[in-house]
PDB file of N, CA and C in Angstrom:
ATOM      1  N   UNK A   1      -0.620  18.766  -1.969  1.00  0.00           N
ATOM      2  CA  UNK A   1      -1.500  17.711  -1.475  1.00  0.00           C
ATOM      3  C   UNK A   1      -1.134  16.348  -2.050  1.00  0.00           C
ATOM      4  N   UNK A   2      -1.152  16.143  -3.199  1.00  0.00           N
ATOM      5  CA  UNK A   2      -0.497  15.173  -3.925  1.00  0.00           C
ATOM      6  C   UNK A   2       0.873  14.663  -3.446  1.00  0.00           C
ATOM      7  N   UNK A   3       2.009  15.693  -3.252  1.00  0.00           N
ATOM      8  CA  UNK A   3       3.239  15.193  -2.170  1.00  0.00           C
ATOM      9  C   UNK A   3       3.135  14.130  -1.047  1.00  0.00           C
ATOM     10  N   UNK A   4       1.908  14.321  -0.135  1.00  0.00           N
ATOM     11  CA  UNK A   4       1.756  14.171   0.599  1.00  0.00           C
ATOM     12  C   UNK A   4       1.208  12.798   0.896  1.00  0.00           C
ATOM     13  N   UNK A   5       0.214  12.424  -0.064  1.00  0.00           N
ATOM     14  CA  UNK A   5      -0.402  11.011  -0.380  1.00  0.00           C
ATOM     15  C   UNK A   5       0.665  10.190  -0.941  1.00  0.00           C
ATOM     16  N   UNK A   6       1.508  10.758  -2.222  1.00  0.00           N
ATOM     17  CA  UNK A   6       2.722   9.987  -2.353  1.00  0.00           C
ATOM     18  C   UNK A   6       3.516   9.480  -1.187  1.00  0.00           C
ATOM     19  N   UNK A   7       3.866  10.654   0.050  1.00  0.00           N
ATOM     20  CA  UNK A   7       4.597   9.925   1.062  1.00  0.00           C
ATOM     21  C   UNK A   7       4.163   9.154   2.086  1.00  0.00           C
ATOM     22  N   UNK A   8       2.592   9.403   2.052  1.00  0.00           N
ATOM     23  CA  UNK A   8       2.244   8.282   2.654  1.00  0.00           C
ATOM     24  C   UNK A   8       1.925   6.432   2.872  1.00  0.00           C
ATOM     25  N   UNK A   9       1.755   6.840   1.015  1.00  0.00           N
ATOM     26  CA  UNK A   9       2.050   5.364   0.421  1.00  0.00           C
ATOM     27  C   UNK A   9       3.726   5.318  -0.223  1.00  0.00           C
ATOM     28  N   UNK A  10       4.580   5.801   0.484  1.00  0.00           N
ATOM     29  CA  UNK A  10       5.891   5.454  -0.652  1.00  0.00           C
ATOM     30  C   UNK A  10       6.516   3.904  -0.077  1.00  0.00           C
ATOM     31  N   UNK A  11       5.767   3.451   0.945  1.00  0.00           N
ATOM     32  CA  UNK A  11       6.390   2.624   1.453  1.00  0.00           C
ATOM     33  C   UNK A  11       5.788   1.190   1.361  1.00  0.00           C
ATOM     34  N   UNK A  12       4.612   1.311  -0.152  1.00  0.00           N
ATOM     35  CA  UNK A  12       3.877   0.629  -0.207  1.00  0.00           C
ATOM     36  C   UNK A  12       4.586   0.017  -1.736  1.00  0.00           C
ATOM     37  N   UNK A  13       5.541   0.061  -2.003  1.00  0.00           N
ATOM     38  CA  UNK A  13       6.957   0.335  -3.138  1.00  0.00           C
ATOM     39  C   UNK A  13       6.893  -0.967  -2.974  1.00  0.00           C
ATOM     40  N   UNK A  14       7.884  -1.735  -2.206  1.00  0.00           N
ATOM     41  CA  UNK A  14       7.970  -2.797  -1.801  1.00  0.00           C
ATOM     42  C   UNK A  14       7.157  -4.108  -2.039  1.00  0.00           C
ATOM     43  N   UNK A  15       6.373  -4.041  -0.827  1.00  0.00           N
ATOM     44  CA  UNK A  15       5.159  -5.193  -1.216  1.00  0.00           C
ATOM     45  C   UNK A  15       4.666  -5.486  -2.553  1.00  0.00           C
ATOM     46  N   UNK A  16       4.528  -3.941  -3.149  1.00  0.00           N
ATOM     47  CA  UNK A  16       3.613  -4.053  -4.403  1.00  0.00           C
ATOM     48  C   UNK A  16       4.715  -5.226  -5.316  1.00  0.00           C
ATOM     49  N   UNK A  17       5.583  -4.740  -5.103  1.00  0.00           N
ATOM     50  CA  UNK A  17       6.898  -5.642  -6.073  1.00  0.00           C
ATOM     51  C   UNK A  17       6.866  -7.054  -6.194  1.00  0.00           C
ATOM     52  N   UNK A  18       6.862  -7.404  -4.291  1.00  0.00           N
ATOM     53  CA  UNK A  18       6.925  -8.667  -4.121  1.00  0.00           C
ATOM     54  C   UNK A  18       5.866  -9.034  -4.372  1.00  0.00           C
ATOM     55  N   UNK A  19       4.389  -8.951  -4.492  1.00  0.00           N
ATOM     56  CA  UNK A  19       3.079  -9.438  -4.777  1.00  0.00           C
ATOM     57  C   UNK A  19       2.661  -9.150  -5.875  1.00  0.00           C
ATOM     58  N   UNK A  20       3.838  -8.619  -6.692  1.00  0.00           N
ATOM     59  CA  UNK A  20       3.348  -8.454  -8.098  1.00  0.00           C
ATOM     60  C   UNK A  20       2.623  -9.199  -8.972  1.00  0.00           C
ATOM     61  N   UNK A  21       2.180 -10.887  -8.393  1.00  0.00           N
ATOM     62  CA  UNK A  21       1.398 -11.291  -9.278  1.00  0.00           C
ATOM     63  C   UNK A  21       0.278 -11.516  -8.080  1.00  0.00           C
ATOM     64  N   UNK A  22      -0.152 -10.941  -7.449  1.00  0.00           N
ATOM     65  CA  UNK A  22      -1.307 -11.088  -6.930  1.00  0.00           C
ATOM     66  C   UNK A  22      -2.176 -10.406  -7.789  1.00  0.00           C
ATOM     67  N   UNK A  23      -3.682 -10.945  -7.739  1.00  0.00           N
ATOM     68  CA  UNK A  23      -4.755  -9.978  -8.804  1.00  0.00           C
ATOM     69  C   UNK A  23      -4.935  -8.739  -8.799  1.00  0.00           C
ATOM     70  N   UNK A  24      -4.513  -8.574  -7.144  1.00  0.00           N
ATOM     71  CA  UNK A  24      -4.860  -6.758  -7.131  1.00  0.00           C
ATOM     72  C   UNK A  24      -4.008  -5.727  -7.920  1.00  0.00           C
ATOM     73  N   UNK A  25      -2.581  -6.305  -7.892  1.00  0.00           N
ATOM     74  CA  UNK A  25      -1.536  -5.552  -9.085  1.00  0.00           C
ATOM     75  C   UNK A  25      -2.289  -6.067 -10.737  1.00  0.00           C
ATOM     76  N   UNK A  26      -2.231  -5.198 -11.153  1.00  0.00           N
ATOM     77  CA  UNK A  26      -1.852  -5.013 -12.577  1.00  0.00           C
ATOM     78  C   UNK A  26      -0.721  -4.814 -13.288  1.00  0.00           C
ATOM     79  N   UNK A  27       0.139  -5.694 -13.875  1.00  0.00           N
ATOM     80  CA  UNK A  27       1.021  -5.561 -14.441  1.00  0.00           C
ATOM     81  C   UNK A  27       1.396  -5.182 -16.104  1.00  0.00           C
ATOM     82  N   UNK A  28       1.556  -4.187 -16.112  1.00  0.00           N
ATOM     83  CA  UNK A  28       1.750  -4.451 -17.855  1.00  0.00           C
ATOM     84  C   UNK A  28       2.840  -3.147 -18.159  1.00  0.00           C
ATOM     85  N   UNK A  29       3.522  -3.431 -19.514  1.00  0.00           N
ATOM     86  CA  UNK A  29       4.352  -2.936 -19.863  1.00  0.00           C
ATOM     87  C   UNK A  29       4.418  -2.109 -20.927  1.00  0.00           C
ATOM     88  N   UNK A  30       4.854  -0.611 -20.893  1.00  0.00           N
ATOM     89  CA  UNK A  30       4.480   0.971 -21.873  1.00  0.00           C
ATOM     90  C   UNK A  30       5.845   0.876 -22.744  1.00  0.00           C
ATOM     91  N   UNK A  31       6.065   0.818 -23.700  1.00  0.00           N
ATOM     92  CA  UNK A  31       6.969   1.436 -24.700  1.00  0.00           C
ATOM     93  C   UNK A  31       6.780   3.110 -24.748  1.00  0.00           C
ATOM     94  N   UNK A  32       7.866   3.913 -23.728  1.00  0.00           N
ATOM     95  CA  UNK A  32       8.006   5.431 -24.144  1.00  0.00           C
ATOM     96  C   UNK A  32       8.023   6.096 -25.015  1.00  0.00           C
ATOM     97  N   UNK A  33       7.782   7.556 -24.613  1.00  0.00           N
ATOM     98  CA  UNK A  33       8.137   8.291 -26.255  1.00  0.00           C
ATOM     99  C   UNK A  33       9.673   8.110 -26.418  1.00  0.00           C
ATOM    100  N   UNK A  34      10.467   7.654 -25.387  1.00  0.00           N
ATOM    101  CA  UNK A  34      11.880   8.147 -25.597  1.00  0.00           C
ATOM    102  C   UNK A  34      12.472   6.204 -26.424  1.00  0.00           C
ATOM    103  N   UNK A  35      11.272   5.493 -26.330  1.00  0.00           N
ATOM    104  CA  UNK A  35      11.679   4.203 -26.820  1.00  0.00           C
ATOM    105  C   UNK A  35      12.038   3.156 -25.497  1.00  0.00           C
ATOM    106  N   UNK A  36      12.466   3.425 -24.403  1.00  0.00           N
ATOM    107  CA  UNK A  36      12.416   2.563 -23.661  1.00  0.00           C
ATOM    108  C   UNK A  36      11.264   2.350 -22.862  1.00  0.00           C
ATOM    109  N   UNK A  37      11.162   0.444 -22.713  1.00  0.00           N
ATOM    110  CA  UNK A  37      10.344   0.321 -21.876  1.00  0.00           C
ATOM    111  C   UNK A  37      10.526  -0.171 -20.621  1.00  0.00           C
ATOM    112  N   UNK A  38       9.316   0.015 -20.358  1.00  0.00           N
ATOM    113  CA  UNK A  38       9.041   0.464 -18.669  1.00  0.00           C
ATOM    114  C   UNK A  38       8.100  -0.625 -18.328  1.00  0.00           C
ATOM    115  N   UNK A  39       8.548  -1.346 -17.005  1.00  0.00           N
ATOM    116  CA  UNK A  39       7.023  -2.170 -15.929  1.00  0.00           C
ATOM    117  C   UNK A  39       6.225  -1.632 -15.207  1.00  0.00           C
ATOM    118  N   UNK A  40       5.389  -1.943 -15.375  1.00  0.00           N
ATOM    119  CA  UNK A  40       4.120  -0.468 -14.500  1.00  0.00           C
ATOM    120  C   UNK A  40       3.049  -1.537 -13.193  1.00  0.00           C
ATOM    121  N   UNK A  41       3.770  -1.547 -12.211  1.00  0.00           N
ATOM    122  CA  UNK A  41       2.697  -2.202 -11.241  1.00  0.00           C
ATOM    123  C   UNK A  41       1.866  -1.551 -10.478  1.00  0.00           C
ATOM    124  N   UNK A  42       0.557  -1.427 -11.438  1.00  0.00           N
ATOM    125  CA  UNK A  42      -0.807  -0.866 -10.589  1.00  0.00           C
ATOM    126  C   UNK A  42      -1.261  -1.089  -9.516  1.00  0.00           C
ATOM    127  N   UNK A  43      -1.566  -0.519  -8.646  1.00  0.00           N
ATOM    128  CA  UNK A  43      -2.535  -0.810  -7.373  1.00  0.00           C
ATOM    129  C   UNK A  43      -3.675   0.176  -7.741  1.00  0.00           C
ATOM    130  N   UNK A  44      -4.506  -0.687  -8.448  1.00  0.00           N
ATOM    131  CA  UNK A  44      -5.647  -0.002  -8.726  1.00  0.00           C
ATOM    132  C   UNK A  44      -6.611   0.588  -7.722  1.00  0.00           C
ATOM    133  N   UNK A  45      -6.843  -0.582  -6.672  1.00  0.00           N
ATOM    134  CA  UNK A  45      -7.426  -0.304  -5.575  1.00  0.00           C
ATOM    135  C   UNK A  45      -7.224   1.379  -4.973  1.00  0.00           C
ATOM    136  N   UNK A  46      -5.914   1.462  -4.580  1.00  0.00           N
ATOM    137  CA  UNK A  46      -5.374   2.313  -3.907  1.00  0.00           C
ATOM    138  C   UNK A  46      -4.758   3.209  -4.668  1.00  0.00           C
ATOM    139  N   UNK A  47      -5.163   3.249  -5.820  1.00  0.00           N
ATOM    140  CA  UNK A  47      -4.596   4.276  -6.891  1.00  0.00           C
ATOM    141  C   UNK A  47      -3.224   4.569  -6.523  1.00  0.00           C
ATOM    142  N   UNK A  48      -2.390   3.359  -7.050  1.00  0.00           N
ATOM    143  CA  UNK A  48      -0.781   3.804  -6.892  1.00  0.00           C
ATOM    144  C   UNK A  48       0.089   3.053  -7.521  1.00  0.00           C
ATOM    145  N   UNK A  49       1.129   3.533  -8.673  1.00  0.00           N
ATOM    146  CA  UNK A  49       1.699   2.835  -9.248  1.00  0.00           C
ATOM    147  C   UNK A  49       3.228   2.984  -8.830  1.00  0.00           C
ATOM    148  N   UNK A  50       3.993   1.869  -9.454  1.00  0.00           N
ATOM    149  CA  UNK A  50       5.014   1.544  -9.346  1.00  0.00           C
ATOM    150  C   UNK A  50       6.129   1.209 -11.170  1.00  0.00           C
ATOM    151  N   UNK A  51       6.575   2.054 -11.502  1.00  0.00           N
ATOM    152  CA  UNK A  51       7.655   1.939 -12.337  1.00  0.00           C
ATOM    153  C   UNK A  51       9.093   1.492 -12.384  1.00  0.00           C
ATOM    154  N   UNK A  52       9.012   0.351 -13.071  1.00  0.00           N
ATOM    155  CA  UNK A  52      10.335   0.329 -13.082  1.00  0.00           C
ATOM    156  C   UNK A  52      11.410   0.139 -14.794  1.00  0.00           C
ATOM    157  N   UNK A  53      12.505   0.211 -14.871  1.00  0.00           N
ATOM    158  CA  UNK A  53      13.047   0.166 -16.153  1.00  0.00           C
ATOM    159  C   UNK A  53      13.793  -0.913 -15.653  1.00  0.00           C
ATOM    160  N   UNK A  54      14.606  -2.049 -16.813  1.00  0.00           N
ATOM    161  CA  UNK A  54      15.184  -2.895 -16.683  1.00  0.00           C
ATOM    162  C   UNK A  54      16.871  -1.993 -17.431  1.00  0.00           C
ATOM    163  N   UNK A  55      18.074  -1.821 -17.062  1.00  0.00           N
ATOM    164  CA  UNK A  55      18.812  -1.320 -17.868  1.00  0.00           C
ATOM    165  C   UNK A  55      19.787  -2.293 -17.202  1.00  0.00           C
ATOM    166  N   UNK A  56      20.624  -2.640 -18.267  1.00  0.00           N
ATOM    167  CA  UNK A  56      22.160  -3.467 -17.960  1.00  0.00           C
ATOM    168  C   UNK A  56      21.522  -4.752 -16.840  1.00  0.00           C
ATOM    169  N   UNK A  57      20.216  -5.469 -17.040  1.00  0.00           N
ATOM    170  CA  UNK A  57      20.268  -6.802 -16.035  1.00  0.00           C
ATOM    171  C   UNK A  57      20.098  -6.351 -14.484  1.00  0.00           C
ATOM    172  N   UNK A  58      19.709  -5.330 -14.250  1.00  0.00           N
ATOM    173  CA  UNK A  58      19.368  -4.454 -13.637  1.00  0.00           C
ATOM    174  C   UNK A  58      18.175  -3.415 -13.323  1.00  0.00           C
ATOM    175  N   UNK A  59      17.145  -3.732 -11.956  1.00  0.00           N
ATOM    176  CA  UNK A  59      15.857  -2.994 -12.327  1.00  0.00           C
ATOM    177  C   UNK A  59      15.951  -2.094 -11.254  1.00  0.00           C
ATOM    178  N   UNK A  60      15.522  -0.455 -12.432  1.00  0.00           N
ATOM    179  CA  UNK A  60      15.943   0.629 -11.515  1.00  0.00           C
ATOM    180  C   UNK A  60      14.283   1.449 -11.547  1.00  0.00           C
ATOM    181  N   UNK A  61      14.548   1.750 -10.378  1.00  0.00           N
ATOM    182  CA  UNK A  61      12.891   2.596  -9.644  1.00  0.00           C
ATOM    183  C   UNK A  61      12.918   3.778 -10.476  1.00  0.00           C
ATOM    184  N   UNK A  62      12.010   3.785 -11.462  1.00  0.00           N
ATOM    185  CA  UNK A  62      11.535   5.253 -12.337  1.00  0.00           C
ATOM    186  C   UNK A  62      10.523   6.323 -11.561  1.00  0.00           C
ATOM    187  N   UNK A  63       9.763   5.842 -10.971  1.00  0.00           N
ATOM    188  CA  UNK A  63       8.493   6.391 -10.067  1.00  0.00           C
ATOM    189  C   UNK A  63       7.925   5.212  -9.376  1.00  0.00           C
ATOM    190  N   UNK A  64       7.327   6.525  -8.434  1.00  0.00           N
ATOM    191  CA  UNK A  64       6.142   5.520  -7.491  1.00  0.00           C
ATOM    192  C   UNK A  64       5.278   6.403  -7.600  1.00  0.00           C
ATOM    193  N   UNK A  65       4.254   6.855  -7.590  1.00  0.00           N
ATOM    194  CA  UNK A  65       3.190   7.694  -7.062  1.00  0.00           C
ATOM    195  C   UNK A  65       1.408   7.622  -7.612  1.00  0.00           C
ATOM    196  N   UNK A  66       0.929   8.663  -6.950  1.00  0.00           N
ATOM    197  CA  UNK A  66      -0.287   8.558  -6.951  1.00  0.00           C
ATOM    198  C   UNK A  66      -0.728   8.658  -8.665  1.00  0.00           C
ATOM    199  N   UNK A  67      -2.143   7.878  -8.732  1.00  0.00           N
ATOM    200  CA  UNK A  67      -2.747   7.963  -9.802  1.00  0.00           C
ATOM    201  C   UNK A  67      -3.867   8.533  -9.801  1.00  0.00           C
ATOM    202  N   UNK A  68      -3.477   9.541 -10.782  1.00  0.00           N
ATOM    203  CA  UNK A  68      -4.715  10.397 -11.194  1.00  0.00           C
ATOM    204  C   UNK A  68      -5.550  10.098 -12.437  1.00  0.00           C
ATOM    205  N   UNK A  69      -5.051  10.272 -13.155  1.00  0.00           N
ATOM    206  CA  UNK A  69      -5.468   9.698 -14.518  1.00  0.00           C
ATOM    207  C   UNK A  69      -6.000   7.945 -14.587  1.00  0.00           C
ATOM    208  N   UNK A  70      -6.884   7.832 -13.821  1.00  0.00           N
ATOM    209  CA  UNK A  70      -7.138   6.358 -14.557  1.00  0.00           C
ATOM    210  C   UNK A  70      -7.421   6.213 -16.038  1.00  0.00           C
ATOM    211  N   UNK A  71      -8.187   6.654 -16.466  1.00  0.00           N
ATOM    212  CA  UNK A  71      -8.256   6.440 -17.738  1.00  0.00           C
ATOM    213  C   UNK A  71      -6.809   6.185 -18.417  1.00  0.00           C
ATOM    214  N   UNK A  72      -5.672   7.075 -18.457  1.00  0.00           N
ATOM    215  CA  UNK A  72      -4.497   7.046 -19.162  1.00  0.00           C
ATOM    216  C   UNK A  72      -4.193   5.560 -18.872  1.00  0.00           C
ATOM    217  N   UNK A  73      -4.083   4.935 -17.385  1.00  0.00           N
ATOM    218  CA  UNK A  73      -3.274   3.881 -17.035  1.00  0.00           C
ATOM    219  C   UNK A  73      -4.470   2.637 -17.212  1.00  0.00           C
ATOM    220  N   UNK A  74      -5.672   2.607 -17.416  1.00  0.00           N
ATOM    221  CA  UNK A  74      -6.410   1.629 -17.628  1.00  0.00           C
ATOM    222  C   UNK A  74      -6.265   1.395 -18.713  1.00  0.00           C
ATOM    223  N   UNK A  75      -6.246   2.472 -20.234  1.00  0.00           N
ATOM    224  CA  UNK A  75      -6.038   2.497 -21.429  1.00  0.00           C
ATOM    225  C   UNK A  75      -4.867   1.353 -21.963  1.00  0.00           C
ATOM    226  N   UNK A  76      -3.935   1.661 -20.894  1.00  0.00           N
ATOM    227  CA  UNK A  76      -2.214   1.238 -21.179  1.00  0.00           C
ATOM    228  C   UNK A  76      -2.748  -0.356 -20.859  1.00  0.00           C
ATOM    229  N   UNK A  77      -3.023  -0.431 -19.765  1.00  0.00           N
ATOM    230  CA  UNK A  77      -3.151  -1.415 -19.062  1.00  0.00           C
ATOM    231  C   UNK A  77      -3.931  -2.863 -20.057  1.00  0.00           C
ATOM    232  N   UNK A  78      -5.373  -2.322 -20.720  1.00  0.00           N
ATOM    233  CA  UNK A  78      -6.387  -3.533 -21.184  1.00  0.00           C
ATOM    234  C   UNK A  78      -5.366  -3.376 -22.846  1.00  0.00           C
ATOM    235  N   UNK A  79      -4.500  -2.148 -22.973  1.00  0.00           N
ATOM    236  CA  UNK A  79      -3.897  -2.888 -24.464  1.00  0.00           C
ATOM    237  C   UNK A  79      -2.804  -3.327 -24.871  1.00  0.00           C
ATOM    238  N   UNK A  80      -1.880  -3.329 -23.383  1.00  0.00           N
ATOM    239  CA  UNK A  80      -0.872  -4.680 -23.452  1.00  0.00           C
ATOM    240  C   UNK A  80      -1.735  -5.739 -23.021  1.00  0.00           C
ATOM    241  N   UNK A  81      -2.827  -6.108 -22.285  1.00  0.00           N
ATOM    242  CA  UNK A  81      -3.783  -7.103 -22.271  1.00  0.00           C
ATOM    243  C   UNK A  81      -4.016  -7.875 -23.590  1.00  0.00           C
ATOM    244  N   UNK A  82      -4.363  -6.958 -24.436  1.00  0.00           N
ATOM    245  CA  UNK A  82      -4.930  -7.555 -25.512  1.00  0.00           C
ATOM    246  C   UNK A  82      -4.117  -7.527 -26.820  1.00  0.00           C
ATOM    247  N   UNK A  83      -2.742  -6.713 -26.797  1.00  0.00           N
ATOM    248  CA  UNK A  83      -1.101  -6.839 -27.780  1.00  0.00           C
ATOM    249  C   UNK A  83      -0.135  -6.884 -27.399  1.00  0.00           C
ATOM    250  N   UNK A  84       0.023  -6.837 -25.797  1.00  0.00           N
ATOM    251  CA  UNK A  84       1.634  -6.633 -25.704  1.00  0.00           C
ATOM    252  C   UNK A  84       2.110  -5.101 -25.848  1.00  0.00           C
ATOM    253  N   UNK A  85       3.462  -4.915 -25.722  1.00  0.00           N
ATOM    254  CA  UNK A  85       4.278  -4.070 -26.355  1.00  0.00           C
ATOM    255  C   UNK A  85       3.716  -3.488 -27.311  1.00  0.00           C
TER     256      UNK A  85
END
């Protein structure tokens, strides 16, 4: 079921990118367990995020998909708000 909502919004990739500073994205940025970080553009509305990594000057698509966990990504979200990285 989850597959399925992903492919229905996968094409919502795009826009989210280019309107990345509109209010409805949330933008903020996760330091991994593996140490690299990652850009995370929320569509809170529509519960759907967008990942990306920056490697070599270069930004490569980590995920797109549905959000389940708000809590996890609101958490992330209000405490690069309020520290950053």
């Amino acid at each position: 079921f989850v597959e399925v909502e992903r492919a229905i919004r996968i094409h919502w990739i795009r826009p989210i990118l280019e309107n990345r500073n509109d209010n409805r994205i949330k933008h903020f940025r996760f330091k991994e367990s593996n140490g690299r970080i990652r850009d995370y553009f929320w569509y809170e509305e529509k519960k759907f995020v967008v990942i990306i990594e920056k490697i070599n000057c270069e930004f490569l698509l980590i995920s797109a998909h549905c959000v389940d966990d708000y809590m996890k990504y609101n958490k992330r979200y209000h405490n690069y708000r309020r520290r950053g990285i």
